[in-house]
PDB file of N, CA and C in Angstrom:
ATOM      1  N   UNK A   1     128.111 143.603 170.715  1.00  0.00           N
ATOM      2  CA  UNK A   1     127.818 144.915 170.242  1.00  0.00           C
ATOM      3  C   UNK A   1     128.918 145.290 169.260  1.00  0.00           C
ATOM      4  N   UNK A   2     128.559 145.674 168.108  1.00  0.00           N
ATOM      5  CA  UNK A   2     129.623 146.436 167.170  1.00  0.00           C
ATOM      6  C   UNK A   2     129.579 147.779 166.940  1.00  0.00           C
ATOM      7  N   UNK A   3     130.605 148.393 166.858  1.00  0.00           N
ATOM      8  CA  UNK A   3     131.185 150.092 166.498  1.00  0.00           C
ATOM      9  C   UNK A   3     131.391 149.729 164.920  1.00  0.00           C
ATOM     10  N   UNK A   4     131.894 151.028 164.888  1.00  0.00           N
ATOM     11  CA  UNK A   4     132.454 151.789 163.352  1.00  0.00           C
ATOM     12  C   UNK A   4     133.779 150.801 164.054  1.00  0.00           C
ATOM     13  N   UNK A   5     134.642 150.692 164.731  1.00  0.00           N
ATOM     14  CA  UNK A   5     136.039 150.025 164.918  1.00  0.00           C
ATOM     15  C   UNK A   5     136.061 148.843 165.528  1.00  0.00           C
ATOM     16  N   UNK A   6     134.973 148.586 166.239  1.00  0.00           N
ATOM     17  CA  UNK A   6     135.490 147.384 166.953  1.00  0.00           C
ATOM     18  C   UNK A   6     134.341 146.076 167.550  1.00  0.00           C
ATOM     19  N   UNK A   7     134.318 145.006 168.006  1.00  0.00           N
ATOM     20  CA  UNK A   7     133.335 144.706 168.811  1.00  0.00           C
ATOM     21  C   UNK A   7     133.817 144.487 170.695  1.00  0.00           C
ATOM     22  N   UNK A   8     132.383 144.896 171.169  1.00  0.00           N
ATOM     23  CA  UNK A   8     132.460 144.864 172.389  1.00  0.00           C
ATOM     24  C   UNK A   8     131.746 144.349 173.620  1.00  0.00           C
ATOM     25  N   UNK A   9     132.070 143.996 174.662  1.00  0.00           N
ATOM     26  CA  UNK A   9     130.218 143.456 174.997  1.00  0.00           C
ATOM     27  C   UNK A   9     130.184 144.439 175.701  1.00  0.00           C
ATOM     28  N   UNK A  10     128.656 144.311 175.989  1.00  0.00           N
ATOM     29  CA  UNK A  10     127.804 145.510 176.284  1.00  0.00           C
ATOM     30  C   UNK A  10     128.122 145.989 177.790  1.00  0.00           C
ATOM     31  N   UNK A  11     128.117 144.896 178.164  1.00  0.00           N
ATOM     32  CA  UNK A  11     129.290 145.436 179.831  1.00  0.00           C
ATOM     33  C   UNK A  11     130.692 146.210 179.956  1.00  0.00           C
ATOM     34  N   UNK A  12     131.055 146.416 178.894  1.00  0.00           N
ATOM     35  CA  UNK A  12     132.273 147.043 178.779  1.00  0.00           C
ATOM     36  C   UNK A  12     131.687 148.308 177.959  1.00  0.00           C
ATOM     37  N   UNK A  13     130.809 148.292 177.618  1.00  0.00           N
ATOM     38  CA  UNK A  13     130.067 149.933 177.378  1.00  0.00           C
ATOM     39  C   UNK A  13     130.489 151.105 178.662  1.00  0.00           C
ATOM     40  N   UNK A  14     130.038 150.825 179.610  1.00  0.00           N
ATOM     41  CA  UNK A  14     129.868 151.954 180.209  1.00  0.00           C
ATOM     42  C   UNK A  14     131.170 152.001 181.414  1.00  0.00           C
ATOM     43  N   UNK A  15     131.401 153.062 181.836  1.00  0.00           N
ATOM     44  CA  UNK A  15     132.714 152.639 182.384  1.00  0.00           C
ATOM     45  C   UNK A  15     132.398 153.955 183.990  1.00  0.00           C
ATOM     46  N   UNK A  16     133.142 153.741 185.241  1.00  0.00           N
ATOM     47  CA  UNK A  16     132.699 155.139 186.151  1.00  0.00           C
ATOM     48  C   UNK A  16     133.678 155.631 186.166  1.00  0.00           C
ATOM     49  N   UNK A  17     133.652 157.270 185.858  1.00  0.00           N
ATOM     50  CA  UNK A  17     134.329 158.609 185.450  1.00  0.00           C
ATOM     51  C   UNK A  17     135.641 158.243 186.594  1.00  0.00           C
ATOM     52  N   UNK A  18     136.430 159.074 186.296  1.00  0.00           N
ATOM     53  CA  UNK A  18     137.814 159.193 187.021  1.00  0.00           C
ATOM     54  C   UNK A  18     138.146 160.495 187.136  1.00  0.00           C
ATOM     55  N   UNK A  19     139.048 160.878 187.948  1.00  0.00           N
ATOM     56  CA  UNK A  19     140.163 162.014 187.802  1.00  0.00           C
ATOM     57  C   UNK A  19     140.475 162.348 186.509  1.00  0.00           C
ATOM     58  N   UNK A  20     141.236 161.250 185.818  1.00  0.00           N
ATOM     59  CA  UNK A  20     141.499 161.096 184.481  1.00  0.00           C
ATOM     60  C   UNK A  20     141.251 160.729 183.569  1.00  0.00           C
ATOM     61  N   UNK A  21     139.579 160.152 184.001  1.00  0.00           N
ATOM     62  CA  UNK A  21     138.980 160.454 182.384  1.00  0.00           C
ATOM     63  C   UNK A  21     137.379 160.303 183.000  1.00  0.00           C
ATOM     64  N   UNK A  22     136.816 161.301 182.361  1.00  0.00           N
ATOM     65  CA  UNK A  22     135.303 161.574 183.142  1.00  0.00           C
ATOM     66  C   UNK A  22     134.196 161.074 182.304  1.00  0.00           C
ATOM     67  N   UNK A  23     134.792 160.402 181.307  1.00  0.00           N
ATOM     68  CA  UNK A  23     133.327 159.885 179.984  1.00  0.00           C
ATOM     69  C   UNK A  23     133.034 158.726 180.803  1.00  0.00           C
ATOM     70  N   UNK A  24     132.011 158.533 180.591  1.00  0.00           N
ATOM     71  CA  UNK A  24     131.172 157.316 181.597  1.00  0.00           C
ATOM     72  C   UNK A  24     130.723 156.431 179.789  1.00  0.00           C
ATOM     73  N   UNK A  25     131.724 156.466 179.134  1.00  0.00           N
ATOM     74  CA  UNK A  25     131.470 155.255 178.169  1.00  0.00           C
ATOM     75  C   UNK A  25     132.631 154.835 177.929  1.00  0.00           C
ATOM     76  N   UNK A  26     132.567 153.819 177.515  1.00  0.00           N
ATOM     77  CA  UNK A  26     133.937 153.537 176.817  1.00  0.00           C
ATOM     78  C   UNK A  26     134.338 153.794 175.333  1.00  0.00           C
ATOM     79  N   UNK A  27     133.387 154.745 174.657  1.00  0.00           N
ATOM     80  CA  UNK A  27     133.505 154.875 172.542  1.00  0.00           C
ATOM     81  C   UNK A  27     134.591 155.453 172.952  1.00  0.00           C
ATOM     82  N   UNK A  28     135.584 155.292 171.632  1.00  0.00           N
ATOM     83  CA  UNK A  28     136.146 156.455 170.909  1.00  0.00           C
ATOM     84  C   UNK A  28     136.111 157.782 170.852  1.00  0.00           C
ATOM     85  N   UNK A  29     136.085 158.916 170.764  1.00  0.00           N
ATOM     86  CA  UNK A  29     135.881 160.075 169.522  1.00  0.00           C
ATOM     87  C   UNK A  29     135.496 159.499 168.508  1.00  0.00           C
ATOM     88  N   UNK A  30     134.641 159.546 167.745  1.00  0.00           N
ATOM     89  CA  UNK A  30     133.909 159.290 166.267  1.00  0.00           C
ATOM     90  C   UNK A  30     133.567 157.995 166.524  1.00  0.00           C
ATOM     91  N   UNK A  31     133.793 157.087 167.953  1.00  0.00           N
ATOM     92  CA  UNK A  31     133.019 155.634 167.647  1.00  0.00           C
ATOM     93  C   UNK A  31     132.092 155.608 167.560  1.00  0.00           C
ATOM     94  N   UNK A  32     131.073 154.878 166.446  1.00  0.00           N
ATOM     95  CA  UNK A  32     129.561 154.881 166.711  1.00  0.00           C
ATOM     96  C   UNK A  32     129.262 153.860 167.087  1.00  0.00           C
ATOM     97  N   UNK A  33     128.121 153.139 167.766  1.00  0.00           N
ATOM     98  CA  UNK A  33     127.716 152.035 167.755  1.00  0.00           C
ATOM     99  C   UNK A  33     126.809 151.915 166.805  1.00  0.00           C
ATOM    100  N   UNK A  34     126.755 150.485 166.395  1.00  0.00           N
ATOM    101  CA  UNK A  34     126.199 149.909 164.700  1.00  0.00           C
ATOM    102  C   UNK A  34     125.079 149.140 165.044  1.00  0.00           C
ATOM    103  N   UNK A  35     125.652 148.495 165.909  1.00  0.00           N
ATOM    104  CA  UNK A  35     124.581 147.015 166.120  1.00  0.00           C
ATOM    105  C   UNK A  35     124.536 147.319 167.338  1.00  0.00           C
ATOM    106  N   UNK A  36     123.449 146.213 168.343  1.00  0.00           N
ATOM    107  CA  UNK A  36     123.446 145.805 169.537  1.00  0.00           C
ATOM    108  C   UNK A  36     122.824 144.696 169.551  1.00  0.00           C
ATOM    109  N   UNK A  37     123.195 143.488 170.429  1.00  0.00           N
ATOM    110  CA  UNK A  37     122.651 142.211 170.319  1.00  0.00           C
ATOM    111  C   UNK A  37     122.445 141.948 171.468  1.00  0.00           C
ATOM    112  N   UNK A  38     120.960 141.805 171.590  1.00  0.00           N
ATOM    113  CA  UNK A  38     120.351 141.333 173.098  1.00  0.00           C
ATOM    114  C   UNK A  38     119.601 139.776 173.383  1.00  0.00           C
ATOM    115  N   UNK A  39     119.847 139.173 174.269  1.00  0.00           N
ATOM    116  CA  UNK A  39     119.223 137.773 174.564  1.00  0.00           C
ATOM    117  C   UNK A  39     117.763 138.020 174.852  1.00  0.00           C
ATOM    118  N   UNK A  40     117.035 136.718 174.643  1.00  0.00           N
ATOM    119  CA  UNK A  40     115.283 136.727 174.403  1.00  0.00           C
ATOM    120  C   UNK A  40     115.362 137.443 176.106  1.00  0.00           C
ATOM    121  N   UNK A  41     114.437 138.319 176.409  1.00  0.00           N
ATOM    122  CA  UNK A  41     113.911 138.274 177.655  1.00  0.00           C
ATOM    123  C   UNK A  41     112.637 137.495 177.699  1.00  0.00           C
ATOM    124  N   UNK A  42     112.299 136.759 178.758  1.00  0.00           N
ATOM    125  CA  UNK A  42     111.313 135.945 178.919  1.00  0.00           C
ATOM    126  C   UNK A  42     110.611 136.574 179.775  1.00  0.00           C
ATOM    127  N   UNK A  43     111.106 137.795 180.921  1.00  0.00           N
ATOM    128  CA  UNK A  43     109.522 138.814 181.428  1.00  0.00           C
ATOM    129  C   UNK A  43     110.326 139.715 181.738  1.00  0.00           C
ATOM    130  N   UNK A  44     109.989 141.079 182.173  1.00  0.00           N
ATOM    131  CA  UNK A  44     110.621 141.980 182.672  1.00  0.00           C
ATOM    132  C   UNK A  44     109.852 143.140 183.382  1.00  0.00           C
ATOM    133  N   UNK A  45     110.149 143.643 183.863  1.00  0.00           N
ATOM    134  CA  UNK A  45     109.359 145.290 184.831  1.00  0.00           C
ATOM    135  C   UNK A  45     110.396 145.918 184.994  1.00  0.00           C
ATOM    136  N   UNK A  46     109.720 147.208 185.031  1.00  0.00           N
ATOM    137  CA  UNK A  46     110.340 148.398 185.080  1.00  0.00           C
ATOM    138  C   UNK A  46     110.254 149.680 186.109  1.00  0.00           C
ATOM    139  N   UNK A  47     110.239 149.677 187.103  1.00  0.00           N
ATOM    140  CA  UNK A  47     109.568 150.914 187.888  1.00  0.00           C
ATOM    141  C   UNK A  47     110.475 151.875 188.542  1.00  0.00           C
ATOM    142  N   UNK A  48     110.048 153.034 188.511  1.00  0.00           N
ATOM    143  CA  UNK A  48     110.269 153.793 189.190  1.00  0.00           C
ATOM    144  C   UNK A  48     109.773 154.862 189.853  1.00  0.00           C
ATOM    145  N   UNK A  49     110.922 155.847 190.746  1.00  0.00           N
ATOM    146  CA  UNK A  49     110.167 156.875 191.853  1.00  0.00           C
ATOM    147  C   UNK A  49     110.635 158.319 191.112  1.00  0.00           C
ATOM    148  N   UNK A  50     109.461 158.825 190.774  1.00  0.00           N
ATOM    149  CA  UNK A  50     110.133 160.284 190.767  1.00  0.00           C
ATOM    150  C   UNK A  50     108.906 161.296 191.565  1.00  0.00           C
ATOM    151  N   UNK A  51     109.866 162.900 191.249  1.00  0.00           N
ATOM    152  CA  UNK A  51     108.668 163.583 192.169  1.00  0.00           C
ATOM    153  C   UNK A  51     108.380 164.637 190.539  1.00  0.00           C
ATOM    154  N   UNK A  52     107.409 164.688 189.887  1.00  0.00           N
ATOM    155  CA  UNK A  52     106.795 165.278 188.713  1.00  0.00           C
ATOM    156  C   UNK A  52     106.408 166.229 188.838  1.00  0.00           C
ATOM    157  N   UNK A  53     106.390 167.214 190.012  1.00  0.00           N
ATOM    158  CA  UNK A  53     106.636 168.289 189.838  1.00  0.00           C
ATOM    159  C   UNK A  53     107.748 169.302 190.080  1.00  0.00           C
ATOM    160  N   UNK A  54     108.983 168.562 190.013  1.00  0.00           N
ATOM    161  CA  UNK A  54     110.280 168.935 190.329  1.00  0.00           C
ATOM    162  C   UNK A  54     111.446 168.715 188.983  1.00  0.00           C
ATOM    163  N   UNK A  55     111.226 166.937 188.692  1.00  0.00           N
ATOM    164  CA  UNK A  55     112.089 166.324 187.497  1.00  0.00           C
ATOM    165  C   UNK A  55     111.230 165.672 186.419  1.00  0.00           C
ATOM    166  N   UNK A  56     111.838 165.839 185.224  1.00  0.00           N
ATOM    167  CA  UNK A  56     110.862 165.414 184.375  1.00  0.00           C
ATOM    168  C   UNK A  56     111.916 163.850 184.355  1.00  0.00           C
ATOM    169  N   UNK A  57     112.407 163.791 184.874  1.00  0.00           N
ATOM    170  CA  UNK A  57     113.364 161.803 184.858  1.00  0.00           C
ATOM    171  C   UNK A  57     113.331 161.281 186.391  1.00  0.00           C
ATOM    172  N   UNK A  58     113.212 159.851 186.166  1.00  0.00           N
ATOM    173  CA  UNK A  58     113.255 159.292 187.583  1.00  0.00           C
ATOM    174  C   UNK A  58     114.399 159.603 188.325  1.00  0.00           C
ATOM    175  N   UNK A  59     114.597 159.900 189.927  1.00  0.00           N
ATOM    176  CA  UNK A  59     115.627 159.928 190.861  1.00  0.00           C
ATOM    177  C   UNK A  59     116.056 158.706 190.837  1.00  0.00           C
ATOM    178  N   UNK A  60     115.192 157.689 190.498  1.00  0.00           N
ATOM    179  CA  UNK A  60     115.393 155.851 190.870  1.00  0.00           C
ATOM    180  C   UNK A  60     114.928 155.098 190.119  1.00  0.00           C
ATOM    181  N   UNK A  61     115.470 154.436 189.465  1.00  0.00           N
ATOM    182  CA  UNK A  61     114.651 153.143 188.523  1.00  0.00           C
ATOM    183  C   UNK A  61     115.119 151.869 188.454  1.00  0.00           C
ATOM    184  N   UNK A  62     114.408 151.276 188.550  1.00  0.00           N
ATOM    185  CA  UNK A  62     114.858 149.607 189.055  1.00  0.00           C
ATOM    186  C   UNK A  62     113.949 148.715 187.658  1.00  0.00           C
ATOM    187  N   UNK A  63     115.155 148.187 186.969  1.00  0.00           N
ATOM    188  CA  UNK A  63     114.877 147.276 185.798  1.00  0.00           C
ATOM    189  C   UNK A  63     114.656 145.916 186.893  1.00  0.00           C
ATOM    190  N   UNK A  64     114.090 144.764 186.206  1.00  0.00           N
ATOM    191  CA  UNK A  64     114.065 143.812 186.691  1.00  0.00           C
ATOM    192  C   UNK A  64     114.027 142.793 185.232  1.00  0.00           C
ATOM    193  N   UNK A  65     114.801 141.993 184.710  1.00  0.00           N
ATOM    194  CA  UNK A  65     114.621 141.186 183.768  1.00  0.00           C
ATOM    195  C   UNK A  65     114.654 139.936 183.863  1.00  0.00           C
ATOM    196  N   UNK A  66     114.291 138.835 183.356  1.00  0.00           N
ATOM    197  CA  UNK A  66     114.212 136.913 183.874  1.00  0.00           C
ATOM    198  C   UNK A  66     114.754 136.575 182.376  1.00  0.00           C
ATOM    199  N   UNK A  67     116.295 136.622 182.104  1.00  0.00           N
ATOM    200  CA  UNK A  67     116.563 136.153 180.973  1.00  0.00           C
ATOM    201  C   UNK A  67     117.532 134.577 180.982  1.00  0.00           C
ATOM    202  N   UNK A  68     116.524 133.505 180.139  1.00  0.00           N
ATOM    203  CA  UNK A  68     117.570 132.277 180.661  1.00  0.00           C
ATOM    204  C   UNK A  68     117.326 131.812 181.648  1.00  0.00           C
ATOM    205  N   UNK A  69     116.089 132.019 182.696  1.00  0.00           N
ATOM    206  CA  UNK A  69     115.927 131.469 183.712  1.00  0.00           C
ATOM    207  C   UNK A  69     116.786 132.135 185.131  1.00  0.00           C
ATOM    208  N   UNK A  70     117.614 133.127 184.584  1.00  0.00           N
ATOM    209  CA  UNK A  70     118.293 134.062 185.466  1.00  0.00           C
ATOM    210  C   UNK A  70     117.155 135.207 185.429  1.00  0.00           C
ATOM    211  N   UNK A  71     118.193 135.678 186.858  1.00  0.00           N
ATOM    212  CA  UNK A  71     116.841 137.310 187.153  1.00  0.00           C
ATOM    213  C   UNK A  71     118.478 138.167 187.332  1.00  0.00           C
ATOM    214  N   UNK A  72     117.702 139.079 186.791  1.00  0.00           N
ATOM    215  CA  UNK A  72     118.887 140.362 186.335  1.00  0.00           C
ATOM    216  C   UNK A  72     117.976 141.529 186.523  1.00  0.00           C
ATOM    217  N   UNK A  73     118.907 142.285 187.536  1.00  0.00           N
ATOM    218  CA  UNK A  73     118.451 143.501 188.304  1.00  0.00           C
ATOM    219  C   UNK A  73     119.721 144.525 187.728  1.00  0.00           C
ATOM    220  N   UNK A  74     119.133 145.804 187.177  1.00  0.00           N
ATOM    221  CA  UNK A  74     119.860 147.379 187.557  1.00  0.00           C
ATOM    222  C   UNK A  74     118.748 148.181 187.852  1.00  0.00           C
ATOM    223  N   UNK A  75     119.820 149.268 188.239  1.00  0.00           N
ATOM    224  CA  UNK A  75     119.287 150.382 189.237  1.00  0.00           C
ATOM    225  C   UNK A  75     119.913 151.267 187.877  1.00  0.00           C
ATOM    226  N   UNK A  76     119.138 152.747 187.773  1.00  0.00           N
ATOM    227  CA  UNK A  76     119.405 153.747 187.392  1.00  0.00           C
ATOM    228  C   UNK A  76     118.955 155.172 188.093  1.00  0.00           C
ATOM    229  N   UNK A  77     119.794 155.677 188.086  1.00  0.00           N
ATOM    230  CA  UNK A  77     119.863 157.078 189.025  1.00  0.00           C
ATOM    231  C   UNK A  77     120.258 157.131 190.163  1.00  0.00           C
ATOM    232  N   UNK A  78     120.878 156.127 190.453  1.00  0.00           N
ATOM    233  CA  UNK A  78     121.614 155.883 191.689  1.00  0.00           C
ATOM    234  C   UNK A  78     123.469 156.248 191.631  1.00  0.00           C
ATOM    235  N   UNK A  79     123.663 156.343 190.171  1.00  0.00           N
ATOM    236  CA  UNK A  79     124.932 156.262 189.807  1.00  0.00           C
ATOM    237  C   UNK A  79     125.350 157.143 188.217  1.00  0.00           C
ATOM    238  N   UNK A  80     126.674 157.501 188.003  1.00  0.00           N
ATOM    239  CA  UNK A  80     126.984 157.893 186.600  1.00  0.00           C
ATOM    240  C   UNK A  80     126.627 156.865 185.701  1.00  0.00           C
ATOM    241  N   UNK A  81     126.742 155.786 186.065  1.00  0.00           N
ATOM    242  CA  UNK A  81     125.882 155.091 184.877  1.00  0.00           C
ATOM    243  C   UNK A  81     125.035 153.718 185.570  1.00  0.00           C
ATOM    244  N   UNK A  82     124.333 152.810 184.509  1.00  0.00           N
ATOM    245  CA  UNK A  82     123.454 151.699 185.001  1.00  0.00           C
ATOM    246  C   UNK A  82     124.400 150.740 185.990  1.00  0.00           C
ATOM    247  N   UNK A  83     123.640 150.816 187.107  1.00  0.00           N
ATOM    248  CA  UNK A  83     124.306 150.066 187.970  1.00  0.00           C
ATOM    249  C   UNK A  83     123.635 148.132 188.259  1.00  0.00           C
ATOM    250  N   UNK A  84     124.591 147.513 187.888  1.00  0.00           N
ATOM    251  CA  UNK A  84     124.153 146.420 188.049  1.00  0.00           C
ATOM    252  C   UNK A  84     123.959 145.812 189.496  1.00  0.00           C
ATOM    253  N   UNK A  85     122.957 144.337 189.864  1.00  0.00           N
ATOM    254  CA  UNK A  85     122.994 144.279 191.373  1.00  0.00           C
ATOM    255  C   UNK A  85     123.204 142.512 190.971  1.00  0.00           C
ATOM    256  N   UNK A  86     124.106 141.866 191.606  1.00  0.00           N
ATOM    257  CA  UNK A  86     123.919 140.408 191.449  1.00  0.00           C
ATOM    258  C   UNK A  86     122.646 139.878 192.290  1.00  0.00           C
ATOM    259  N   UNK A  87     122.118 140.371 193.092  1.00  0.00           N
ATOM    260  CA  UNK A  87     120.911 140.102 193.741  1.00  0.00           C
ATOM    261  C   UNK A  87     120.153 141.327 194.889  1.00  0.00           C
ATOM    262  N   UNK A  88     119.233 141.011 195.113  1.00  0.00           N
ATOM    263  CA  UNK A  88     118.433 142.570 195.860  1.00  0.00           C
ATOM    264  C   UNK A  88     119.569 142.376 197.040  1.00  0.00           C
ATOM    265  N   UNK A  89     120.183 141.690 197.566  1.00  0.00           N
ATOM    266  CA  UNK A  89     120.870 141.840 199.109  1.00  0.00           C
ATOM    267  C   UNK A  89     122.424 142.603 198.893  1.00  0.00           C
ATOM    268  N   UNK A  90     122.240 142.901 197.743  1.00  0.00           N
ATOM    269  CA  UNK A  90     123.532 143.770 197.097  1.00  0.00           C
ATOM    270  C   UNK A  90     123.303 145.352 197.429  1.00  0.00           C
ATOM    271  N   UNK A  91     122.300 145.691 197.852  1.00  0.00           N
ATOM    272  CA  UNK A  91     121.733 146.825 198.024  1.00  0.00           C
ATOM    273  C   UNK A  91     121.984 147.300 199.579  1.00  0.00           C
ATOM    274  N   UNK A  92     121.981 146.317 200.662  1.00  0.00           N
ATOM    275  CA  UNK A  92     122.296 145.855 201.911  1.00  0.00           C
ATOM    276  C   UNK A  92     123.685 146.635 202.439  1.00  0.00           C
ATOM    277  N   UNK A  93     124.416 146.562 201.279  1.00  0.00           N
ATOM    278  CA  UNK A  93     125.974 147.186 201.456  1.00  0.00           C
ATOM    279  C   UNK A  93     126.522 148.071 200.318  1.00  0.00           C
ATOM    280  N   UNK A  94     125.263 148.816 200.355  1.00  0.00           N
ATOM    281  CA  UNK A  94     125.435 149.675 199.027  1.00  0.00           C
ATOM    282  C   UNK A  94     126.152 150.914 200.179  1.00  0.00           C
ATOM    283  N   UNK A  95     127.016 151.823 198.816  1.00  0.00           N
ATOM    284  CA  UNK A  95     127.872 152.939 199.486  1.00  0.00           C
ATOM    285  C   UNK A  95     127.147 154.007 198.773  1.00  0.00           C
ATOM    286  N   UNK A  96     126.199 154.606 199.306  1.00  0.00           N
ATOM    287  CA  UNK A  96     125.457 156.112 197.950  1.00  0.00           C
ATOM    288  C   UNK A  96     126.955 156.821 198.200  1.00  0.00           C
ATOM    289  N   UNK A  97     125.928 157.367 196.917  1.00  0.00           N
ATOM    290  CA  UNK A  97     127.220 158.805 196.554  1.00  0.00           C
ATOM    291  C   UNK A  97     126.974 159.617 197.271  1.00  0.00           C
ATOM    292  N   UNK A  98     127.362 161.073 197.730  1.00  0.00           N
ATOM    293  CA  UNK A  98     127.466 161.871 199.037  1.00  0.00           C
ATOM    294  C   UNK A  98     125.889 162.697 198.349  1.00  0.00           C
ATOM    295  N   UNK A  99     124.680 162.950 199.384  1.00  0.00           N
ATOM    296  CA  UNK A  99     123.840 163.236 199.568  1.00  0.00           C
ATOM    297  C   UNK A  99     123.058 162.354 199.082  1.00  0.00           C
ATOM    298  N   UNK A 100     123.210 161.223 198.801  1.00  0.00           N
ATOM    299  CA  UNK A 100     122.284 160.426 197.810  1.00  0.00           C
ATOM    300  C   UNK A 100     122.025 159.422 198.849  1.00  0.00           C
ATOM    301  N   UNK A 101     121.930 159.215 200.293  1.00  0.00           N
ATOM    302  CA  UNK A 101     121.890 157.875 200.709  1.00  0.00           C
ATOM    303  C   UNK A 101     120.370 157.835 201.048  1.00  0.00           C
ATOM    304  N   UNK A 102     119.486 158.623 200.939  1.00  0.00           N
ATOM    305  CA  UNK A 102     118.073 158.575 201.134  1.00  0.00           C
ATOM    306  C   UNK A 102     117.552 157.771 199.833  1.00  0.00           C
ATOM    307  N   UNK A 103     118.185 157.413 198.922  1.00  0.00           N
ATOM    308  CA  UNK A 103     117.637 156.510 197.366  1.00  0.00           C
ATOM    309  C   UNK A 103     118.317 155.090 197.853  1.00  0.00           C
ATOM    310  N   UNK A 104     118.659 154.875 198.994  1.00  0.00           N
ATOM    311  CA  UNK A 104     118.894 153.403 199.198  1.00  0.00           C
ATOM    312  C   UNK A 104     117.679 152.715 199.642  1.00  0.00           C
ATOM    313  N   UNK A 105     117.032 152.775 200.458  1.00  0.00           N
ATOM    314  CA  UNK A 105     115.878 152.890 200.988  1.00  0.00           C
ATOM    315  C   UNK A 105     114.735 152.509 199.628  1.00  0.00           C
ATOM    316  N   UNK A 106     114.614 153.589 198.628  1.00  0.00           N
ATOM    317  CA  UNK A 106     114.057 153.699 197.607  1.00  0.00           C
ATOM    318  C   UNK A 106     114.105 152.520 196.944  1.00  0.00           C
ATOM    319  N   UNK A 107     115.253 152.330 196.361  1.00  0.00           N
ATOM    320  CA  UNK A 107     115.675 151.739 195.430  1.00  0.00           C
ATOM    321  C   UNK A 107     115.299 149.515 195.725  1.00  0.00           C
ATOM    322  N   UNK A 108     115.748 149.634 197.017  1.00  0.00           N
ATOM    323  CA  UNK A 108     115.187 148.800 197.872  1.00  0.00           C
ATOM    324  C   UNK A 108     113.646 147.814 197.558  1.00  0.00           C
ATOM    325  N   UNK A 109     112.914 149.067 197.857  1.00  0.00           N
ATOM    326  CA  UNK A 109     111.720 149.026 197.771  1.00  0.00           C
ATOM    327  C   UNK A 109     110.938 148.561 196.664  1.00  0.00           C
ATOM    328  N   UNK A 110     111.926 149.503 195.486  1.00  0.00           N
ATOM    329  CA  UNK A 110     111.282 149.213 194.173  1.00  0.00           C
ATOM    330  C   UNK A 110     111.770 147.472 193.378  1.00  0.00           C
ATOM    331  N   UNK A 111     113.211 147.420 194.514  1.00  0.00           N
ATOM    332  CA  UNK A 111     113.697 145.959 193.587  1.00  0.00           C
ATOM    333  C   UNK A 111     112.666 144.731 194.079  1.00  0.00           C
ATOM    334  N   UNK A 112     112.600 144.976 195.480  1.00  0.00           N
ATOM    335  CA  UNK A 112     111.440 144.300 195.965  1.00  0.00           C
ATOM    336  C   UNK A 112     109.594 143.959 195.627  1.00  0.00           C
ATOM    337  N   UNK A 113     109.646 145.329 194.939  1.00  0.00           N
ATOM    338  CA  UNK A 113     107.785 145.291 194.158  1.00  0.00           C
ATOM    339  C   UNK A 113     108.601 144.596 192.879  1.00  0.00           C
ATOM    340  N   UNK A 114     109.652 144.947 192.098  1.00  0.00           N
ATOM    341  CA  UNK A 114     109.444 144.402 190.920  1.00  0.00           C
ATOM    342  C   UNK A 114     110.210 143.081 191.046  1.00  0.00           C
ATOM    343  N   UNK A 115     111.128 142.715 191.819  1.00  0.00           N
ATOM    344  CA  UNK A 115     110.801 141.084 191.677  1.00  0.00           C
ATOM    345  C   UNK A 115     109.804 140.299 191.694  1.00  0.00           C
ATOM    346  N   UNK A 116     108.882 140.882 192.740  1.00  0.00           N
ATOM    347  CA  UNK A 116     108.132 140.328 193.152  1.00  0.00           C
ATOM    348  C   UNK A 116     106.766 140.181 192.277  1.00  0.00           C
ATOM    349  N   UNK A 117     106.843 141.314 190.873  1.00  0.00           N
ATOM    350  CA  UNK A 117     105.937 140.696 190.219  1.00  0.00           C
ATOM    351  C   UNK A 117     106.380 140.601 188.879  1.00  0.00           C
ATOM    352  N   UNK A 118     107.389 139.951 189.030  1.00  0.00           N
ATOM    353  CA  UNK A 118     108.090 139.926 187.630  1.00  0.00           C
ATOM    354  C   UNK A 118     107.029 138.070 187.240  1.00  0.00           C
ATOM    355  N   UNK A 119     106.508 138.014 186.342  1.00  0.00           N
ATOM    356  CA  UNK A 119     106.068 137.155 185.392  1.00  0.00           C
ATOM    357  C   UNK A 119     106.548 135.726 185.768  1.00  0.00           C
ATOM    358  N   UNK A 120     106.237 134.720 186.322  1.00  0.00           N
ATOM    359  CA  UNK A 120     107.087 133.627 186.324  1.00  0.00           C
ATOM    360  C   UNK A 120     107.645 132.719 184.856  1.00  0.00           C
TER     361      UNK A 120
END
């Protein structure tokens, strides 16, 4: 990935807030991002849970991607930013954030439908 200053990979984009510093990215002030460079995905799904007459954005969303013959799972809305999972049993010993442990369950569920029909 390239900025106006620098290059970066895309895992070092997003960063979780602190005491001492609460931006959940890693730019600059005035960094822009320019480019972004992504590998072929070969299948992917996307699902999630929301309640539509409450939020207009999901509480939970579970990417599922098969890039390279690897399977690559995040979760979103579970966290200040995209949370990665090295595999669904990563979820097993997940710590929610305080009132949030009813989206473990969720989240679960959804990594499980969308592996499960992710494209061979």
């Amino acid at each position: 990935m390239k900025t106006n200053r620098r290059d970066l990979a895309l895992v070092e984009l997003y960063r979780l807030p602190d005491e001492g510093h609460r931006d959940v990215v890693a730019l600059e002030p005035g960094e822009l991002l320019l480019e972004i460079e992504l590998p072929h995905v070969e299948s992917s799904v996307y699902l999630k849970a929301m309640d539509r007459k409450r939020w207009s954005f999901p509480q939970v969303g579970v990417a599922v991607a098969r890039v390279g013959g690897e399977t690559r799972i995040a979760l979103a809305g579970v966290a200040p930013i995209p949370w990665l999972l090295d595999s669904p049993a990563d979820l097993d010993a997940a710590t929610p954030l305080p009132r949030t442990a009813w989206k473990v369950p969720v989240a679960k569920a959804l990594v499980a439908r969308a592996v499960a029909s992710l494209q061979p």
